[in-house]
Each structure stands twice: as C-alpha cells, then as structure tokens.
Protein backbone atom coordinates (compact mmCIF):
# COMPACT_ATOMS: atom_id res chain seq x y z
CA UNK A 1 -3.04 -5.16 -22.54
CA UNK A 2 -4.68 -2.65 -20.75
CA UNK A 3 -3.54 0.99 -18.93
CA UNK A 4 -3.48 1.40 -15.15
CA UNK A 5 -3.05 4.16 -13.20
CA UNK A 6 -1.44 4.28 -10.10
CA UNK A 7 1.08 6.51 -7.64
CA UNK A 8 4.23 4.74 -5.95
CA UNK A 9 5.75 6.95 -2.64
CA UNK A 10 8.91 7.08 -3.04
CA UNK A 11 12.22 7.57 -0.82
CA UNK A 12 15.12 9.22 -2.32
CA UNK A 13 18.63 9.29 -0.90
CA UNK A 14 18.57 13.00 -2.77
CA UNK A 15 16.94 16.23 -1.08
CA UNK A 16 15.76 17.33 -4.47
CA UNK A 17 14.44 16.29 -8.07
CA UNK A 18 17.49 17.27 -10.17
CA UNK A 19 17.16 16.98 -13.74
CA UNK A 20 19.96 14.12 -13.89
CA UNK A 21 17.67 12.25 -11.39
CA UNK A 22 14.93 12.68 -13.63
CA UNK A 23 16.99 11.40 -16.48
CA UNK A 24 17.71 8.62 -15.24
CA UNK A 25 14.09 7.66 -14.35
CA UNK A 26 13.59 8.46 -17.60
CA UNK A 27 16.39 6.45 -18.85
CA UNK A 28 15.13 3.47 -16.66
CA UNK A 29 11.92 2.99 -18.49
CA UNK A 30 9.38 5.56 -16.52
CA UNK A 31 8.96 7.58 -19.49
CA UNK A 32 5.00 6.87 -18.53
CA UNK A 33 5.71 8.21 -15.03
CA UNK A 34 4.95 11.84 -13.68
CA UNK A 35 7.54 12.15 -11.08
CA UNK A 36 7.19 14.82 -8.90
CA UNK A 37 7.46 16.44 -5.09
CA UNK A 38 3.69 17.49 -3.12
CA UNK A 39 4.25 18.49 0.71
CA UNK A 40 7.56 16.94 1.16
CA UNK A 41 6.84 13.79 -0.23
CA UNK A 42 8.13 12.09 -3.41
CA UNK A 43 5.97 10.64 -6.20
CA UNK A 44 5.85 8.67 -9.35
CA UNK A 45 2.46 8.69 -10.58
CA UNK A 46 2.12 6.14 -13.20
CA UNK A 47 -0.33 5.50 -16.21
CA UNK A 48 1.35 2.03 -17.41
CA UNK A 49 0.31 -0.57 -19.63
CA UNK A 50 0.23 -4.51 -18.68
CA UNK A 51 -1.51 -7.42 -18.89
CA UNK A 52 -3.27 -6.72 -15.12
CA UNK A 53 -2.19 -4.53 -11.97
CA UNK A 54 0.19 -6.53 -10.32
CA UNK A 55 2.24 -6.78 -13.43
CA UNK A 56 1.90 -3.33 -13.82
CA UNK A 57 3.39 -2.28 -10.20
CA UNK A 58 5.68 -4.35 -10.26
CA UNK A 59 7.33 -3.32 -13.26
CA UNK A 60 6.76 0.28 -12.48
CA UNK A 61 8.55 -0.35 -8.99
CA UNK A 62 11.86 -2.03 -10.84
CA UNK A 63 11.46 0.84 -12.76
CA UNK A 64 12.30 3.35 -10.50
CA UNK A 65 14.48 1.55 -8.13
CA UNK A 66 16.64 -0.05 -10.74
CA UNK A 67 17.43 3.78 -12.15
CA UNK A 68 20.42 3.23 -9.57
CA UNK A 69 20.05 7.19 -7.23
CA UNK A 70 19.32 5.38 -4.13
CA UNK A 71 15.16 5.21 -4.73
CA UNK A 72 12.63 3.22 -2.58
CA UNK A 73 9.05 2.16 -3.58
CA UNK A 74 7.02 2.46 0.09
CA UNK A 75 4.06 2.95 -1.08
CA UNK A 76 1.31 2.49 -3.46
CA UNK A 77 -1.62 4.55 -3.81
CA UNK A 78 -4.80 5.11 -3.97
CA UNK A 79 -4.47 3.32 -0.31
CA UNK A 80 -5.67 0.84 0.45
CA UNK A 81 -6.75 2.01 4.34
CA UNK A 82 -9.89 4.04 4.14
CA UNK A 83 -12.34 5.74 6.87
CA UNK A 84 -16.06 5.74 7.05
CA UNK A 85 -16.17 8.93 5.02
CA UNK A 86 -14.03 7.17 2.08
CA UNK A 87 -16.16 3.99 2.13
CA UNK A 88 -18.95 6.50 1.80
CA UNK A 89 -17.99 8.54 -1.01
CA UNK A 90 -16.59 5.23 -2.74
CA UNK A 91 -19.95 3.42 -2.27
CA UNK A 92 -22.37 6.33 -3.60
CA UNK A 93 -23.86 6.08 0.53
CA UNK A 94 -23.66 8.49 3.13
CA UNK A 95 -21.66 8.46 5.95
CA UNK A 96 -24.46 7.32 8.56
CA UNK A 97 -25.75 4.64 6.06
CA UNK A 98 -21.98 3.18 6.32
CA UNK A 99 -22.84 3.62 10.30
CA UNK A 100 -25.70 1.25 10.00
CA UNK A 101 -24.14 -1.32 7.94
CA UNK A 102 -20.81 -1.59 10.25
CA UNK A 103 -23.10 -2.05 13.54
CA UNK A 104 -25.69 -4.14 11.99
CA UNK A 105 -28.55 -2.07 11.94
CA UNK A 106 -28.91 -2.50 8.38
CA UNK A 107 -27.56 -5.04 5.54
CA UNK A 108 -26.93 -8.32 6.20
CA UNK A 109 -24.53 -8.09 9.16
CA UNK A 110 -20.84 -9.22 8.97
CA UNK A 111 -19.24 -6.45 8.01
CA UNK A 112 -15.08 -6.12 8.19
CA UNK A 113 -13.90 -5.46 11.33
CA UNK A 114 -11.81 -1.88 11.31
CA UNK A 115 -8.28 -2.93 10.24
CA UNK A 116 -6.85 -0.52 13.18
CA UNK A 117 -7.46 2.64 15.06
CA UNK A 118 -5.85 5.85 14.91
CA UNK A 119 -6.10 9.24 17.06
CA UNK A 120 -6.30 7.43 20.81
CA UNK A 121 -8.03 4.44 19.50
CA UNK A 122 -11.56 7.36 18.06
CA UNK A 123 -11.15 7.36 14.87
CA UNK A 124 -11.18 3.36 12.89
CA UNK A 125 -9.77 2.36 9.37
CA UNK A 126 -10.51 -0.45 7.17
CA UNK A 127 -9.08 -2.24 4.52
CA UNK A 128 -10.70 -1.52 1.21
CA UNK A 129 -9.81 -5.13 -0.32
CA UNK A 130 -12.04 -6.36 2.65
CA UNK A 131 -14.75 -3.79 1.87
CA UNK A 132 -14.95 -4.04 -1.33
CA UNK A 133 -15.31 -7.42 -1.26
CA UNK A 134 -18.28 -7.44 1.66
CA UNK A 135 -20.22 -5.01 -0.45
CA UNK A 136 -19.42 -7.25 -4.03
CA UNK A 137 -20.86 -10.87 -2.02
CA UNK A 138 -23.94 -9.32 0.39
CA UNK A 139 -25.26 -6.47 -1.80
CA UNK A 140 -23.70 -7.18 -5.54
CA UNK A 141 -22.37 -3.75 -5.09
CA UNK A 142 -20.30 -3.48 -8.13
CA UNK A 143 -16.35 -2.44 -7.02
CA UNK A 144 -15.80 0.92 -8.36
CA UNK A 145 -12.45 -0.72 -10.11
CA UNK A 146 -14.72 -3.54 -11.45
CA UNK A 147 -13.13 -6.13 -9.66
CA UNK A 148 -12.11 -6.94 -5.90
CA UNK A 149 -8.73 -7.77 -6.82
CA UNK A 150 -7.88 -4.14 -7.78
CA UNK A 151 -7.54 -3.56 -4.03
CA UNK A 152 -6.31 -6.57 -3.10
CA UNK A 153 -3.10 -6.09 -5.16
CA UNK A 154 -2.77 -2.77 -3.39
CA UNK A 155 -3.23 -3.94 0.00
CA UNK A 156 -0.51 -7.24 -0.58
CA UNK A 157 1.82 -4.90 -2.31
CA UNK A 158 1.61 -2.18 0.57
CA UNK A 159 2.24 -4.97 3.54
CA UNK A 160 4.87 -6.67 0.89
CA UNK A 161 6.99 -3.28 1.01
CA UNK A 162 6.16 -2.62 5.00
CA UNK A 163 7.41 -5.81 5.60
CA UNK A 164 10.99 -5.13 3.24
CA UNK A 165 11.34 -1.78 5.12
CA UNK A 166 10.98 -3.42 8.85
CA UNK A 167 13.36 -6.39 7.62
CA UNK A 168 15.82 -4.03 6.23
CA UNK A 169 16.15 -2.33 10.04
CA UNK A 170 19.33 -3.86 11.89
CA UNK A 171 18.79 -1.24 14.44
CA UNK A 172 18.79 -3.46 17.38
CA UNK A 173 15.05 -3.24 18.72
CA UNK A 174 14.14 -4.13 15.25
CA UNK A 175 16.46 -6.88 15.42
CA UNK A 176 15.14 -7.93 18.99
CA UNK A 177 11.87 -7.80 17.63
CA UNK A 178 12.19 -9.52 14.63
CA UNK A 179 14.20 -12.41 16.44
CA UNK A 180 11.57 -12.63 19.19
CA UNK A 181 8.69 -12.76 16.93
CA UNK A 182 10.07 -15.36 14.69
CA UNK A 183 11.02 -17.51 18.00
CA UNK A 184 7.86 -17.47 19.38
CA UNK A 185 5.43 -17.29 16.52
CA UNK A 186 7.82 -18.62 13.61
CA UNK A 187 9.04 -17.52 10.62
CA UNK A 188 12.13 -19.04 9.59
CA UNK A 189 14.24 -16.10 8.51
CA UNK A 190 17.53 -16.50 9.67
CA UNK A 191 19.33 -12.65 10.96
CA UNK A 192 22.37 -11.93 8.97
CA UNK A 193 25.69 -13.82 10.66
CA UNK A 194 26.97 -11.20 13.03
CA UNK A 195 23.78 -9.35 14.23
CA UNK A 196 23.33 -9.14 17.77
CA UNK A 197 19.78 -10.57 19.04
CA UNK A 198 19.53 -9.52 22.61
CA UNK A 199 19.23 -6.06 23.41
C-alpha cells in the first residue's frame, strides 16, 4: 500500500460548507480528506492510501459523492493540462529550452503536439501524460512522479468525468450534439426514451 496525494473539484448542490456537510464527508469515509472552499471553488484534497492511483481516486471520488448532499467529482488535480512555463519548472529547464525542444531546434524532434489553445488561439497547452512520456523515451528524463502513468490516470480520469458531465446535459443542444456526433462518427449510446433529438 502506498499514500497518494491528490485534490478532487468538487460541485455542491449547497452554497456553503456547513458542519453537517462536513459530517457527513466525514461519515462517508474522507476522514483523510481536507475539504475546504479557495476562490469560490470547492475542494477535497486527499492524502489516501491504496494499492496505486487509480484505486486511490476512485475510492476517494465514491467517497465524497456517496456522502448523499448532492456532491460532484469534476475534477482532479494537479492537472493534467500544463503551459510551457509548467513543463519548464516540472522538467528542471527553462522556458526557452522547452521553446527549442517543441520546434525542433534541439532534442530529438517529435515532441507532443499542444493539446489545445487558449486566449484567441496565443497561448498553447499540453497534456502532461504526453509530456512526460516524450521526455521518459527520447531523453530518460525521469517523471517527477516516477512513473508516466501518474499522469496518465489524471488525464483518463479528467476526460472520464468531462465526458459524465456533457452526457448528463439533456439541454437540447447537448442533446443535438450528442445525437449528431454519435450518428455520424458512432458511439452507440442510445438518448433516454422521450428526449427530443432535433432542435
């Protein structure tokens, strides 16, 4: 068994952290949990023993949603999306030395295209499973959680609960959206008997 330390985002159908909510965290099991409010956002940051991550966010997530006060797991952190200046300070380089390596002009070439763009398409993010795992096969850069698959648990959980929250929606673009997709591109899931398709 070993102790990992992590931070789920949560949603909470309450406007505060009463002490009968935090009971019943506390009742559910998250005894291990800091749970707490920063800048409008809700937290459970976790130090949690299991046999490996996965196990360990997982468990921590039933944890908190099965308390029963309306509480969503959205997130997992430390994220998994990072900038140049992350992979930087992650990597022991500087941020122009990351420059090099992402254009080519150093390293080995290859490196992970930016997972998406924000601010008008300036400013580029990454996945740090993918980064990680570039440095760990081209320069035997040794992942600062020891292993790639830190990350990749991160990233898989994070799309996992995107994914729940956007099949959840039954607004109907979401519906229109999801029904479109899944015609064109596949999928398989079948909307709820009743739910209107065309909008």
């Amino acid at each position: 068994m070993e102790l990992f330390e992590f931070t789920l985002i949560l949603e909470l159908e309450a406007d505060e952290l009463s002490e009968e909510l935090l009971e019943a965290f506390y009742e559910s099991g998250a005894a291990d949990a800091t749970i707490g409010r920063s800048s409008g956002v809700f937290f459970a940051g976790f130090v949690r023993e299991a046999e490996d991550l996965l196990d360990a966010v997982i468990s921590a997530i039933q944890t908190i949603e099965g308390a029963g006060v309306g509480a969503t797991v959205v997130r997992v952190e430390p994220d998994d999306l990072v900038t140049i200046a992350d992979i930087a300070r992650r990597t022991g380089r500087t941020n122009e030395s990351i420059r090099l390596l992402i254009h080519g002009d150093r390293g080995p070439g290859g490196f992970p295209a930016p997972s998406t763009r924000i601010g008008s398409g300036r400013s580029r993010v990454w996945r740090w499973a993918d980064v990680a795992e570039w440095f760990a096969r081209y320069e035997k850069h040794p992942d600062l959680r020891g292993t790639t698959s830190y990350w990749s648990v991160i990233s898989l959980t994070n799309d996992f609960l995107r994914q729940r929250a956007f099949l959840s929606k039954t607004d109907p673009a979401s519906v229109r959206v999801r029904h479109e997709l899944e015609r064109a591109i596949g999928g398989g899931r079948e909307e709820p008997a009743g739910v209107d398709t065309h909008v």
